[in-house]
C-alpha atoms as a PDB file:
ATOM      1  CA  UNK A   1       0.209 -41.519   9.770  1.00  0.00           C
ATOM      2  CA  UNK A   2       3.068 -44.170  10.649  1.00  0.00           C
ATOM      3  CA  UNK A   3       5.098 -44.272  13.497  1.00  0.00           C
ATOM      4  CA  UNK A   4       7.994 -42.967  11.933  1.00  0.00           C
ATOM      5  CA  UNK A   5       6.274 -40.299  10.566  1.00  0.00           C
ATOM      6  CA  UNK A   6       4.685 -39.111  13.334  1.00  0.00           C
ATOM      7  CA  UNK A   7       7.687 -39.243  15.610  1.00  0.00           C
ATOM      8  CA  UNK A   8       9.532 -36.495  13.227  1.00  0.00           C
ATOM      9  CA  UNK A   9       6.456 -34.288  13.563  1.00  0.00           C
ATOM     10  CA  UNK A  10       6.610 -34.221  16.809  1.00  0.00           C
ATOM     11  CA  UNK A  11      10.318 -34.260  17.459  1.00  0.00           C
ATOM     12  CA  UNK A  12       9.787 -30.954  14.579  1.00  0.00           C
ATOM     13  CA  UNK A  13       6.803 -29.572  16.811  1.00  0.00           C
ATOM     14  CA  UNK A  14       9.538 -29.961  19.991  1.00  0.00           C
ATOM     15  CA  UNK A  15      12.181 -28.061  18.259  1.00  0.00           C
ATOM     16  CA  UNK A  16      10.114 -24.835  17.077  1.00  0.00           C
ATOM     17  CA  UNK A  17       8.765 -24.832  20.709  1.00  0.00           C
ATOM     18  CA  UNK A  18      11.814 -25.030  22.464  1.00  0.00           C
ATOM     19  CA  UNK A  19      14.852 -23.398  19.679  1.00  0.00           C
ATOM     20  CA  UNK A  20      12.206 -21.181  18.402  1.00  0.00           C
ATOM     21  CA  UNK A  21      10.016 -20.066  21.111  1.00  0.00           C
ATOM     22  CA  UNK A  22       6.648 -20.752  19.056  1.00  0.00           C
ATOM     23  CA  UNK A  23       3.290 -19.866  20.530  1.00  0.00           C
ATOM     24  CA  UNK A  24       0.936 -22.865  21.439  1.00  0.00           C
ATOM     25  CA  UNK A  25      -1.290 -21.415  18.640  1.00  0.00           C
ATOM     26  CA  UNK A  26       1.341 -21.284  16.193  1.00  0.00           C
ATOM     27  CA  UNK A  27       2.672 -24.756  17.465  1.00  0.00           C
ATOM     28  CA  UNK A  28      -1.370 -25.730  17.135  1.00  0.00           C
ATOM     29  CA  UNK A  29      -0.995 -24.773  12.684  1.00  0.00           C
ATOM     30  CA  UNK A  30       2.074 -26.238  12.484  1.00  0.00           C
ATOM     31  CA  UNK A  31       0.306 -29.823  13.561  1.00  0.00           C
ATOM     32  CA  UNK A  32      -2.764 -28.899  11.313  1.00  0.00           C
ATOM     33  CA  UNK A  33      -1.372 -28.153   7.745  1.00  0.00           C
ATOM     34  CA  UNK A  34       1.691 -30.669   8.380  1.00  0.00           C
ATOM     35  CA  UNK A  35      -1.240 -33.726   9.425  1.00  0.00           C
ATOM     36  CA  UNK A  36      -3.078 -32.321   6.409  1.00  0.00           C
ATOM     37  CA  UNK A  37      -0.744 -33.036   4.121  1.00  0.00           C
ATOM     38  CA  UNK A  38       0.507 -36.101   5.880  1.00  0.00           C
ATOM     39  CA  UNK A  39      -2.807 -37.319   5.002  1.00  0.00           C
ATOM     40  CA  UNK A  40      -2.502 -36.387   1.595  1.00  0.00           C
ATOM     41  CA  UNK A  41       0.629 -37.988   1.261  1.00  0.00           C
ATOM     42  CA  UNK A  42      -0.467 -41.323   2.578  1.00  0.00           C
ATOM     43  CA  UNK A  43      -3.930 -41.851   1.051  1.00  0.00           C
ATOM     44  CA  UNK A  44      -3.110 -39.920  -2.295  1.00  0.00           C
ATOM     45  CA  UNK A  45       0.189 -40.140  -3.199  1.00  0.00           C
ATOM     46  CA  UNK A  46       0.994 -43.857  -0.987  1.00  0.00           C
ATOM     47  CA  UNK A  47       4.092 -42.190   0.881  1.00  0.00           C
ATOM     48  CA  UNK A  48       5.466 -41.798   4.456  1.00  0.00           C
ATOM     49  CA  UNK A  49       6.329 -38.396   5.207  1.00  0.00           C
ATOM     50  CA  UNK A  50       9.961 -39.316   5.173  1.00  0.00           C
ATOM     51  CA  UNK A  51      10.105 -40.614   1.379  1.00  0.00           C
ATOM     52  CA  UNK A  52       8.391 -37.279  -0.370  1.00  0.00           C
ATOM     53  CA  UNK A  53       9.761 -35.960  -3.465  1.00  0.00           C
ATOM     54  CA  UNK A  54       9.159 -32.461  -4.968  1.00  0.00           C
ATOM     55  CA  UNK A  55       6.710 -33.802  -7.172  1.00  0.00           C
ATOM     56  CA  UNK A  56       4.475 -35.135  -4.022  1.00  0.00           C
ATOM     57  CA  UNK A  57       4.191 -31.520  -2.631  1.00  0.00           C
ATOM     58  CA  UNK A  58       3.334 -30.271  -6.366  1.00  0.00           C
ATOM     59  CA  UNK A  59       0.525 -32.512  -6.292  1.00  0.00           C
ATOM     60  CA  UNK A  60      -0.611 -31.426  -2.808  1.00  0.00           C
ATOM     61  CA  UNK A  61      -0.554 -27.728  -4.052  1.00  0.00           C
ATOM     62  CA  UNK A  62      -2.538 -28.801  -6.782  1.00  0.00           C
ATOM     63  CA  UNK A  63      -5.086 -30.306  -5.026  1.00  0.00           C
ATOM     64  CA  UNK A  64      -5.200 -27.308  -2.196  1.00  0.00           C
ATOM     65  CA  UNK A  65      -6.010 -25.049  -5.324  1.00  0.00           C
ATOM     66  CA  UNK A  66      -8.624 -27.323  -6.784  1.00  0.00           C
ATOM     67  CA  UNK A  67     -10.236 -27.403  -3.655  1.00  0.00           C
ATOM     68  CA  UNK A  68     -10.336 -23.499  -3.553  1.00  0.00           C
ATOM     69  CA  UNK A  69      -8.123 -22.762  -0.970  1.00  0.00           C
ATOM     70  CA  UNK A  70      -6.976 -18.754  -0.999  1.00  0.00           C
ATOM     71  CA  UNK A  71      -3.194 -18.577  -2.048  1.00  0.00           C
ATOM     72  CA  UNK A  72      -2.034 -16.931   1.346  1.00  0.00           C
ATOM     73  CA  UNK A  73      -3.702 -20.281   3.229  1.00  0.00           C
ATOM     74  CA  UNK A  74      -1.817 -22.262   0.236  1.00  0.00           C
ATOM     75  CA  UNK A  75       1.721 -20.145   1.163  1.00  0.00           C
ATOM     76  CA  UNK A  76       1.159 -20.978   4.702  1.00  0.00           C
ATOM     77  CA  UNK A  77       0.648 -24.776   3.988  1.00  0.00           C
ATOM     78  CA  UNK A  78       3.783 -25.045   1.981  1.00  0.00           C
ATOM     79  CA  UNK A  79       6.208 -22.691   4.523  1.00  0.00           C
ATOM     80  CA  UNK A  80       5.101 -24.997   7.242  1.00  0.00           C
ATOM     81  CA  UNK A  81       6.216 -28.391   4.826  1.00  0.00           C
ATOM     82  CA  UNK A  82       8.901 -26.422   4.117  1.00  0.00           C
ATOM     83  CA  UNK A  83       9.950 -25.796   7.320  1.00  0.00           C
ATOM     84  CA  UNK A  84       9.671 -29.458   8.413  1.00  0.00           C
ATOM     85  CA  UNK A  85      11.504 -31.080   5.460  1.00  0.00           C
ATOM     86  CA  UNK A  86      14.808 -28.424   6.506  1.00  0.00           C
ATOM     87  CA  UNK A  87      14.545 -29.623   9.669  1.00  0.00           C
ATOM     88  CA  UNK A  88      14.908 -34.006   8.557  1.00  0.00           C
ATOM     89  CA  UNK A  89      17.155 -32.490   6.389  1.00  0.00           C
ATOM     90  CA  UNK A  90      19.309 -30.993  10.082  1.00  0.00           C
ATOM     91  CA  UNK A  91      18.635 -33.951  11.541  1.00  0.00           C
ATOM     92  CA  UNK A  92      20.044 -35.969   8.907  1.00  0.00           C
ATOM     93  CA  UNK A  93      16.636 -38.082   8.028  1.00  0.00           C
ATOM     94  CA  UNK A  94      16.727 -36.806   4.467  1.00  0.00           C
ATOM     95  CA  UNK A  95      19.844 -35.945   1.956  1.00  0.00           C
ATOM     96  CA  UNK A  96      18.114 -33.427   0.881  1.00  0.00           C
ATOM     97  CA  UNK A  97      14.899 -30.823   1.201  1.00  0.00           C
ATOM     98  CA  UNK A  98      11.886 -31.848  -1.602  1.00  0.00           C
ATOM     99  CA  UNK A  99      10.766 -28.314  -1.116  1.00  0.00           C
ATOM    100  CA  UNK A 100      13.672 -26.237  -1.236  1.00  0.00           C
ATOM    101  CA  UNK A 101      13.454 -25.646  -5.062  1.00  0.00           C
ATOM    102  CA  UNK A 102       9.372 -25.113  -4.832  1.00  0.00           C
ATOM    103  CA  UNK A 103       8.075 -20.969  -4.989  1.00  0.00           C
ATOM    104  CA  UNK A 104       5.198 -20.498  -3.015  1.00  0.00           C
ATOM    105  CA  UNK A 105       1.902 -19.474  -4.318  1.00  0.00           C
ATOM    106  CA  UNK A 106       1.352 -15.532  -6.010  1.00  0.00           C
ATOM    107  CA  UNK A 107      -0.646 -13.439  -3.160  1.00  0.00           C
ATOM    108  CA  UNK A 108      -2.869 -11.367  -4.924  1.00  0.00           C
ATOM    109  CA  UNK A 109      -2.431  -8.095  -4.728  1.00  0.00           C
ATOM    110  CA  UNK A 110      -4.970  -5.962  -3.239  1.00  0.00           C
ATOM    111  CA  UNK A 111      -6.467  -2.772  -5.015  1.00  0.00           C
ATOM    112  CA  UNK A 112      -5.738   0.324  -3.490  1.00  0.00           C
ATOM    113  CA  UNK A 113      -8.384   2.194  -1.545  1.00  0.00           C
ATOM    114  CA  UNK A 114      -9.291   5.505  -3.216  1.00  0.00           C
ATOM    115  CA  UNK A 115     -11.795   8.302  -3.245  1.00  0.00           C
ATOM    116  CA  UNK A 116     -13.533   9.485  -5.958  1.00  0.00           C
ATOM    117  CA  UNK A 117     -12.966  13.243  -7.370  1.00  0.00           C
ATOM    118  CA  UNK A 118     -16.211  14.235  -6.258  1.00  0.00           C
ATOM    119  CA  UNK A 119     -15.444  13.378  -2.443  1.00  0.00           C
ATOM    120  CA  UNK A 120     -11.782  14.577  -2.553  1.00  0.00           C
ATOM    121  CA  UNK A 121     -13.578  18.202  -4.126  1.00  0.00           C
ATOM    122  CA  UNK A 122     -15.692  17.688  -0.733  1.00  0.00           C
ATOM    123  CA  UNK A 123     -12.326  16.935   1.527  1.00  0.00           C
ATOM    124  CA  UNK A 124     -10.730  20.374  -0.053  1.00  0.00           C
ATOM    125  CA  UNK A 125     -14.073  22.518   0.255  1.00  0.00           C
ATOM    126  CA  UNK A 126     -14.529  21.760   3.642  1.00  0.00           C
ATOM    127  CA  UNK A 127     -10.889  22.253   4.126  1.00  0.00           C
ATOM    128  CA  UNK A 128     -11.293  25.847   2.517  1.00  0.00           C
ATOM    129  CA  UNK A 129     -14.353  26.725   4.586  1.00  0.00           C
ATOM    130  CA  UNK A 130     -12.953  25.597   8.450  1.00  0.00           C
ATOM    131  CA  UNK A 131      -9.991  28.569   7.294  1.00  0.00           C
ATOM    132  CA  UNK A 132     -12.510  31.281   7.236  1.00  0.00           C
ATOM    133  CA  UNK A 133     -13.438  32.896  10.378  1.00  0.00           C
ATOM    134  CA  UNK A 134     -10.593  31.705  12.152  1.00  0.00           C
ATOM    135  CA  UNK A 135      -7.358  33.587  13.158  1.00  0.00           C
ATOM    136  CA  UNK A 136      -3.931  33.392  14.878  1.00  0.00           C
ATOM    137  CA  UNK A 137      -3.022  29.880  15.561  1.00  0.00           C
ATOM    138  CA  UNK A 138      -6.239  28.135  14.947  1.00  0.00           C
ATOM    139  CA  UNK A 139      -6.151  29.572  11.275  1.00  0.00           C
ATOM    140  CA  UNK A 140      -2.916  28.734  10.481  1.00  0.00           C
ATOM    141  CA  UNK A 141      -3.396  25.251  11.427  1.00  0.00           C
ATOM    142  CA  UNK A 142      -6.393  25.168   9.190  1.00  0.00           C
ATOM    143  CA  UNK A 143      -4.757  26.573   6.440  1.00  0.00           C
ATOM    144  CA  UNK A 144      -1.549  24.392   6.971  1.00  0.00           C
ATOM    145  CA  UNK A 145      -4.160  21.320   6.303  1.00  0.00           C
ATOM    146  CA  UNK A 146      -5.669  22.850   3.546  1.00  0.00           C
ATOM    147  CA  UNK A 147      -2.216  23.133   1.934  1.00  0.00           C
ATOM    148  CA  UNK A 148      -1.081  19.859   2.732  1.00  0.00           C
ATOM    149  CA  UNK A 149      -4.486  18.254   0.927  1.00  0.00           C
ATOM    150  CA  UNK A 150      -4.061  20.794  -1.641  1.00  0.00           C
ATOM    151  CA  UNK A 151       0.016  19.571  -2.211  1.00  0.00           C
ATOM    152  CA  UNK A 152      -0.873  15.927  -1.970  1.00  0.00           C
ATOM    153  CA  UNK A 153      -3.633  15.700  -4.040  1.00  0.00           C
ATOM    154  CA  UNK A 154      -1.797  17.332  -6.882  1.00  0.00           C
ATOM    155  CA  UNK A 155       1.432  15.905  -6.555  1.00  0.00           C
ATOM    156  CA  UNK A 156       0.727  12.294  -4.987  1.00  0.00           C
ATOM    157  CA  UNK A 157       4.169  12.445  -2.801  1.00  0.00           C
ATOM    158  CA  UNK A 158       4.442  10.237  -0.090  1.00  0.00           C
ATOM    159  CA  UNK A 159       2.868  11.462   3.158  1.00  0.00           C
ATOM    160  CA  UNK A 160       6.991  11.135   4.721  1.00  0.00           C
ATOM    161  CA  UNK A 161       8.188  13.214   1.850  1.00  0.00           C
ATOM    162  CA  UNK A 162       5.269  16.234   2.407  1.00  0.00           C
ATOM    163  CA  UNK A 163       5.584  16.229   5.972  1.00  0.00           C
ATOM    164  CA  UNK A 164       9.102  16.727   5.644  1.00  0.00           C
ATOM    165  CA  UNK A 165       9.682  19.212   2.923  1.00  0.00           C
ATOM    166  CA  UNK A 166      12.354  21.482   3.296  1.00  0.00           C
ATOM    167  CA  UNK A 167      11.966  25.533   3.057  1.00  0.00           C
ATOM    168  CA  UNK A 168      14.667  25.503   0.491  1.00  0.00           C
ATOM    169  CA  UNK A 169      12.106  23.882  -2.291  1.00  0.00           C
ATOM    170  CA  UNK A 170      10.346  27.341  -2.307  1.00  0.00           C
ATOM    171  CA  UNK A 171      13.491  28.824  -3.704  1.00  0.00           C
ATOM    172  CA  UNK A 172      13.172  26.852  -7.626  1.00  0.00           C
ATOM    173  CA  UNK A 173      10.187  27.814  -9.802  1.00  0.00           C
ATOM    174  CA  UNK A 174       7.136  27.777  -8.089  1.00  0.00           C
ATOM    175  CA  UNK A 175       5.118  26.119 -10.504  1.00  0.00           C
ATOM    176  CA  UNK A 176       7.495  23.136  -9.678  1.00  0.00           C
ATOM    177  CA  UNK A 177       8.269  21.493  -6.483  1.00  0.00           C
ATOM    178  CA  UNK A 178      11.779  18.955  -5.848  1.00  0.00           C
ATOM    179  CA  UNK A 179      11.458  16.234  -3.834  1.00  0.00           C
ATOM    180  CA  UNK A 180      14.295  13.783  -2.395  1.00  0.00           C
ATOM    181  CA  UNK A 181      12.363  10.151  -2.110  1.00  0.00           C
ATOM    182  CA  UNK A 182      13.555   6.406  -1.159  1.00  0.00           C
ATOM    183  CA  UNK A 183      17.126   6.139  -1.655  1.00  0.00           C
ATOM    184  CA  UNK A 184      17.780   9.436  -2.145  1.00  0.00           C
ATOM    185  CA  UNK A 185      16.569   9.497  -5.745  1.00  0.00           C
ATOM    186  CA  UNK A 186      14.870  13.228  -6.386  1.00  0.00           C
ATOM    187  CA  UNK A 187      12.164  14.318  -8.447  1.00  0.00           C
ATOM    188  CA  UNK A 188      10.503  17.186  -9.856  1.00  0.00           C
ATOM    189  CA  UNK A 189       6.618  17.247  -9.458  1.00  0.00           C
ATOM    190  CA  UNK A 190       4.593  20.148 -10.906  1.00  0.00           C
ATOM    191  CA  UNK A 191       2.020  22.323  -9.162  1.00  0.00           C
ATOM    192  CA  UNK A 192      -1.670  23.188 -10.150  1.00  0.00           C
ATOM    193  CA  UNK A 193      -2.960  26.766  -9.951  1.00  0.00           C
ATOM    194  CA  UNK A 194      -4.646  25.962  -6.426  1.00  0.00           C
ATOM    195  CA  UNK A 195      -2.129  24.288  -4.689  1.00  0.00           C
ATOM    196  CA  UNK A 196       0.853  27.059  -5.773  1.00  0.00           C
ATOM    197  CA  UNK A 197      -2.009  29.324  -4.451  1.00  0.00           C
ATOM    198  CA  UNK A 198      -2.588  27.487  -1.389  1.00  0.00           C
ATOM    199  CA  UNK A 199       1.264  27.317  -0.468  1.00  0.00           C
ATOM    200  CA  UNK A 200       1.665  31.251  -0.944  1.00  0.00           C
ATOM    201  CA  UNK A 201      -1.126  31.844   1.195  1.00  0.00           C
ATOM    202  CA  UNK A 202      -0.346  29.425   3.660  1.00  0.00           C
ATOM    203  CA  UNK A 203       3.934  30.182   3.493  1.00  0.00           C
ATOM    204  CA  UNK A 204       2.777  33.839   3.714  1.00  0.00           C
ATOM    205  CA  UNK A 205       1.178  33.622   6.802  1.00  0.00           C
ATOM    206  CA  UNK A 206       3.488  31.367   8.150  1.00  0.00           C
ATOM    207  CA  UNK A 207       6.374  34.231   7.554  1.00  0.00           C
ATOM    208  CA  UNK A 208       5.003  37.278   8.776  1.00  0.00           C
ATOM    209  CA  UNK A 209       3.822  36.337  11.681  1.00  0.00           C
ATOM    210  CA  UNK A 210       0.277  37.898  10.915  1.00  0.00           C
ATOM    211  CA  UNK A 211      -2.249  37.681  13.653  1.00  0.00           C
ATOM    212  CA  UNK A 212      -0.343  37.008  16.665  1.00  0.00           C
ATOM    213  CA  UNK A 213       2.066  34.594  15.471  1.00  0.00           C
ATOM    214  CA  UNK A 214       5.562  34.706  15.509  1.00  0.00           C
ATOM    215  CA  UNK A 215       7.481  34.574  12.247  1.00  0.00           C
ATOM    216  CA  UNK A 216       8.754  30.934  11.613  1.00  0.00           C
ATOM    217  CA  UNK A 217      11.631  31.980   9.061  1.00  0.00           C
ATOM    218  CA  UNK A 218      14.318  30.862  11.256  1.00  0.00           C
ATOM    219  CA  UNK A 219      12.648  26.849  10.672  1.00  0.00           C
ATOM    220  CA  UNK A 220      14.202  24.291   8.314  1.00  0.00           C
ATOM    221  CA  UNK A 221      11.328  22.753   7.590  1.00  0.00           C
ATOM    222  CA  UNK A 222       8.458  23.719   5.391  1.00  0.00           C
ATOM    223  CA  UNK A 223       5.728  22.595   8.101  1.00  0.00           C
ATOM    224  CA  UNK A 224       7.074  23.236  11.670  1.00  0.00           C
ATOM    225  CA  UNK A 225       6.569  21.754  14.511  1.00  0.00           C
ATOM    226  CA  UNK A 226       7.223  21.095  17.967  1.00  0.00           C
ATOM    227  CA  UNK A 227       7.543  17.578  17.283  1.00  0.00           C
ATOM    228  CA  UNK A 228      10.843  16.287  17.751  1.00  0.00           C
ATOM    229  CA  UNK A 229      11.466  15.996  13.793  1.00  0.00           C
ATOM    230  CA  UNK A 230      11.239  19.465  14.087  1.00  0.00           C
ATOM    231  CA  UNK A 231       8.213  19.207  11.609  1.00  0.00           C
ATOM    232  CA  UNK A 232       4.870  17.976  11.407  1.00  0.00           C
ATOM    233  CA  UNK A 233       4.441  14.153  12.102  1.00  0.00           C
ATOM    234  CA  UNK A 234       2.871  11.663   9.440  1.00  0.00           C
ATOM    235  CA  UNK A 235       0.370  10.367  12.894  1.00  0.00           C
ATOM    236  CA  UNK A 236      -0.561  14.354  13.051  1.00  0.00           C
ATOM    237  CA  UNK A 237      -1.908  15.353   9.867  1.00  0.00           C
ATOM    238  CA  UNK A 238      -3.462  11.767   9.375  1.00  0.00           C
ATOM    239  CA  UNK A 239      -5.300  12.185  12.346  1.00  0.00           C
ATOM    240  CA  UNK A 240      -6.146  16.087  11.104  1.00  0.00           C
ATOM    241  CA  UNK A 241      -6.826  14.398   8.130  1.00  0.00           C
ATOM    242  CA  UNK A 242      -9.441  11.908   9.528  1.00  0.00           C
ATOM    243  CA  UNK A 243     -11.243  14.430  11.986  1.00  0.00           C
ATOM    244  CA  UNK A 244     -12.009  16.970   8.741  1.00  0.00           C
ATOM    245  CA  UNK A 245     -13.284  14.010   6.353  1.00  0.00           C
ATOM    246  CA  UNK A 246     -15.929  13.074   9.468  1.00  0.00           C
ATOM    247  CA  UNK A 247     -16.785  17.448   8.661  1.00  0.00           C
ATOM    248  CA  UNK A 248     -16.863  16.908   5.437  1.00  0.00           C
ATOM    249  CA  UNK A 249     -19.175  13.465   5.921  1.00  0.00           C
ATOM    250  CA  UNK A 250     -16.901  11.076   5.066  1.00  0.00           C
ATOM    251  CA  UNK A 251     -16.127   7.883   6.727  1.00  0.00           C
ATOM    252  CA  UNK A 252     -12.926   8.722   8.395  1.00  0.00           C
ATOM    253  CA  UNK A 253     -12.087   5.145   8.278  1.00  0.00           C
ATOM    254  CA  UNK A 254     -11.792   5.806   4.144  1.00  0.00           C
ATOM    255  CA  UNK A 255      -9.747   8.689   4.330  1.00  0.00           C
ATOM    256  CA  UNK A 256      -5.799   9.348   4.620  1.00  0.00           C
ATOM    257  CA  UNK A 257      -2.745  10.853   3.260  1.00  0.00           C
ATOM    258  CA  UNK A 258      -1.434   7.809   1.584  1.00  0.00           C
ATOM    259  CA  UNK A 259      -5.313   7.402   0.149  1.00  0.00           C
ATOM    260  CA  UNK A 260      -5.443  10.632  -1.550  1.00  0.00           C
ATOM    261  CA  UNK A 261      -1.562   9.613  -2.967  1.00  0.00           C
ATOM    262  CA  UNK A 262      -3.669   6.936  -4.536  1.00  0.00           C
ATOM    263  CA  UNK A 263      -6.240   8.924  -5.567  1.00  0.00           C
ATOM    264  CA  UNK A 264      -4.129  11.297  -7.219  1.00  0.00           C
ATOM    265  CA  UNK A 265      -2.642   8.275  -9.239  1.00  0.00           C
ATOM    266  CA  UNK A 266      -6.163   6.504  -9.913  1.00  0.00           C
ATOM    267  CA  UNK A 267      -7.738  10.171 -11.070  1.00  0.00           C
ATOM    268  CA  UNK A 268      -4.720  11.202 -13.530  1.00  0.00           C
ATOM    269  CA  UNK A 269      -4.649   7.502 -15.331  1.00  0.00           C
ATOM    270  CA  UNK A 270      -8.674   7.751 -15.191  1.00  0.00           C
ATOM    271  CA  UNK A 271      -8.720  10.497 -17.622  1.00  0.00           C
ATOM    272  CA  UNK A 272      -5.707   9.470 -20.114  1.00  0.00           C
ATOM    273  CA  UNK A 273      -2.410   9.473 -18.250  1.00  0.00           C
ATOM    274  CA  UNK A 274       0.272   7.433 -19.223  1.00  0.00           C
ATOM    275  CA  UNK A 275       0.993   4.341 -17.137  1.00  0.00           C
ATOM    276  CA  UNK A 276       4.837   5.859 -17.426  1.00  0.00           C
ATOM    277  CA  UNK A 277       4.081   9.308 -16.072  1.00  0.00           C
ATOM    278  CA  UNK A 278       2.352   8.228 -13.355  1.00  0.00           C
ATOM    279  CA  UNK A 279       5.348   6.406 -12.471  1.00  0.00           C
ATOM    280  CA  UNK A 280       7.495   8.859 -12.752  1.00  0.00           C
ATOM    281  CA  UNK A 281       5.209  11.597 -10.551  1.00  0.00           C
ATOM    282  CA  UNK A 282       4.528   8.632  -7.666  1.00  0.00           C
ATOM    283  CA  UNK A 283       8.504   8.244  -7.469  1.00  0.00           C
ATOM    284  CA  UNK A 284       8.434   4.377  -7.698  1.00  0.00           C
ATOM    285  CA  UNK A 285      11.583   2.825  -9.234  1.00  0.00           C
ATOM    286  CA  UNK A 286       9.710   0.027 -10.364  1.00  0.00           C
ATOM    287  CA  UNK A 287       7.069   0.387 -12.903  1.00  0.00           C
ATOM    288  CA  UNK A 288       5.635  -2.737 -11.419  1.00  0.00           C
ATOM    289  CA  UNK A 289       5.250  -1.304  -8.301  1.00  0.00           C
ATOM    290  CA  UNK A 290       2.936   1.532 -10.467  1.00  0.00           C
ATOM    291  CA  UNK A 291       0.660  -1.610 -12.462  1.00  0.00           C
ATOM    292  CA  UNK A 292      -1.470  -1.932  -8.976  1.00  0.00           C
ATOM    293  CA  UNK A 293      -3.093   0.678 -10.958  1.00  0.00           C
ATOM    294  CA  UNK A 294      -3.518  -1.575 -13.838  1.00  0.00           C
ATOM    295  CA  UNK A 295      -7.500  -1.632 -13.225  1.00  0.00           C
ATOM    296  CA  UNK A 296      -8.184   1.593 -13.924  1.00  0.00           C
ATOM    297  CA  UNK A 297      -6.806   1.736 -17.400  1.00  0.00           C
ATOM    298  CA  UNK A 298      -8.579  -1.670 -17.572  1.00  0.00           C
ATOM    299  CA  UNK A 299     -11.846  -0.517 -17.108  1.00  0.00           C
ATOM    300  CA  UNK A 300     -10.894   2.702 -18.768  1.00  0.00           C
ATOM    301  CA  UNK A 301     -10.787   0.600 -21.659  1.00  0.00           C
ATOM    302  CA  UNK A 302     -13.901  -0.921 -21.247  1.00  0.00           C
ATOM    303  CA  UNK A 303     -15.780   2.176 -21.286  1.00  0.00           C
ATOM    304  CA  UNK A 304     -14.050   3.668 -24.619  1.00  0.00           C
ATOM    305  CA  UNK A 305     -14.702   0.326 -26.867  1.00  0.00           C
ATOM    306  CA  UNK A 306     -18.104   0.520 -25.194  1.00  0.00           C
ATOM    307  CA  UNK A 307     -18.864   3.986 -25.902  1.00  0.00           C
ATOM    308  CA  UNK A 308     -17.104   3.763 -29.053  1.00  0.00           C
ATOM    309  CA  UNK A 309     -16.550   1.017 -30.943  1.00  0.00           C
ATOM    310  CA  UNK A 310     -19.367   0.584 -33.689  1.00  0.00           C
ATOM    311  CA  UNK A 311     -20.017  -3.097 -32.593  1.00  0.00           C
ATOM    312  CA  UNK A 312     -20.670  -2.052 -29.260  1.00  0.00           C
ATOM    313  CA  UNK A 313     -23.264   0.432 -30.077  1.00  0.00           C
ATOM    314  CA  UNK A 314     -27.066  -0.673 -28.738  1.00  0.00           C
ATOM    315  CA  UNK A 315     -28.390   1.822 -31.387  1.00  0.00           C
ATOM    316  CA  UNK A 316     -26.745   1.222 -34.109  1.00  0.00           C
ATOM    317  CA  UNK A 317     -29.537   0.741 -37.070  1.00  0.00           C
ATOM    318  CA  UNK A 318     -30.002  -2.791 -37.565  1.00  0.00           C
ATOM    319  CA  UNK A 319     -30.834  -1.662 -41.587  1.00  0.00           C
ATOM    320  CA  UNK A 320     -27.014  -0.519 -42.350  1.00  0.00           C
END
């Protein structure tokens, strides 16, 4: 690296320490992916730091990919020469920023974590069984997570939107439920036969104040609580949530509420729903947002030209 060059790293390395309040450790990858491709520069491409073009950080990109490099650790790279070219460009080294024009490498998105529908039917048996022998408060709280699992698993809502139902959505049909989501936007989910049954047992107990409890009618919310929402907290029924799937044998670590969302999502598109619908039911406004569910119907695929598709067939007669 020239003199010149190396002077504007570290009058660049000065600046986010001092104007930006940068950890040493940050300060430490700042130096390491900016020397990188200061070395790249020179030996590669035959240019100071101070005379790249847009097509000189291209190149770099290029060769961080060819070399394997993941595309977060190739986003990082390029936000910290991005960083460093605004600054000559502030300073008044440059005219103008070689990477201001440049998008940053695609993170890939990760799959969601899921169960399958033999350990959510685990999750909801064990869920029915801890409600028997119980009674007064201990059985209402078991039956209050029972219905929850039972409502989330057969609606997908988000966990903030079930823990904060209203009363009034008992009023419509009750083979429906309404829910307000992000921005306000409402929609209208529809209920299986065990999770309307689970809500009438569990709203039923919850209004007559059977057992030794006292009637909850005069609460706005569908799941009370003492909580200062005034209903039950997202943090509470994951961690109820978590303690029943270590009952039920689970790893706790694989279970919680916004899991079974996705497994409500990954189960319905596993056996023929439409990409659409399943937008539609999760509440996204994006259908994009929906296609992290892509790889189900991809390997949903798979299996029907495998199973049926007459060139797939292993047995087919070799005679016909």
């Amino acid at each position: 690296m020239c003199a010149d060059s190396t002077e504007h790293l570290e009058q660049f390395l000065e600046m986010m320490a001092v104007e930006r309040g940068a950890a040493t450790n940050t300060l430490q990858a700042y130096r390491r992916d900016l020397e990188d491709f200061a070395l790249f520069s020179g030996t590669v491409r035959k240019r100071h730091l101070a005379d790249i073009e847009q097509a000189d950080i291209q190149a770099y990109l290029a060769a961080l990919t060819a070399d394997g490099l993941s595309p977060s650790s190739r986003a990082r790279k390029l936000s910290a020469v991005r960083q460093f070219y605004k600054f000559l460009t502030v300073e008044g080294v440059i005219d103008e920023s070689p990477g201001d024009r440049l998008t940053g490498p695609k993170k890939a998105r990760p799959l969601p974590r899921t169960l399958a529908v033999a350990e959510v039917d685990q999750l909801i048996e064990t869920a029915r069984r801890r409600i028997a022998g119980t009674s007064g408060r201990e059985r209402l709280r078991a039956m209050r997570l029972y219905c929850l699992i039972e409502l989330i698993y057969a609606t997908g809502m988000r966990v903030s939107e079930l823990v904060g139902l209203p009363r009034r959505v008992l009023a419509g049909d009750p083979r429906t439920l309404t829910i307000r989501g992000k921005g306000g936007r409402e929609r209208m989910v529809p209920l299986n036969a065990p999770a309307m049954q689970a809500l009438a047992d569990y709203t039923a107990l919850l209004d007559t104040g059977g057992e030794g409890l006292s009637p909850s009618i005069a609460s706005p919310w569908l799941f009370p609580s003492s909580a200062a929402e005034g209903h039950l907290t997202r943090q509470r029924f994951a961690q109820d949530l978590k303690a029943l799937a270590e009952d039920a044998g689970l790893t706790a670590d694989r279970v919680s509420p916004h899991v079974l969302r996705h497994a409500f999502a990954s189960h319905l598109l596993d056996r023929g729903a439409d990409l659409r619908a399943v937008q539609q039911l999760l509440g996204h406004a994006d259908i994009s947002t929906t296609e992290i569910y892509t790889h189900v119907l991809e390997e949903r695929l798979k299996k029907l030209v495998g199973e049926h598709h007459p060139l797939a067939r292993l047995d087919t007669d070799p005679g016909t």
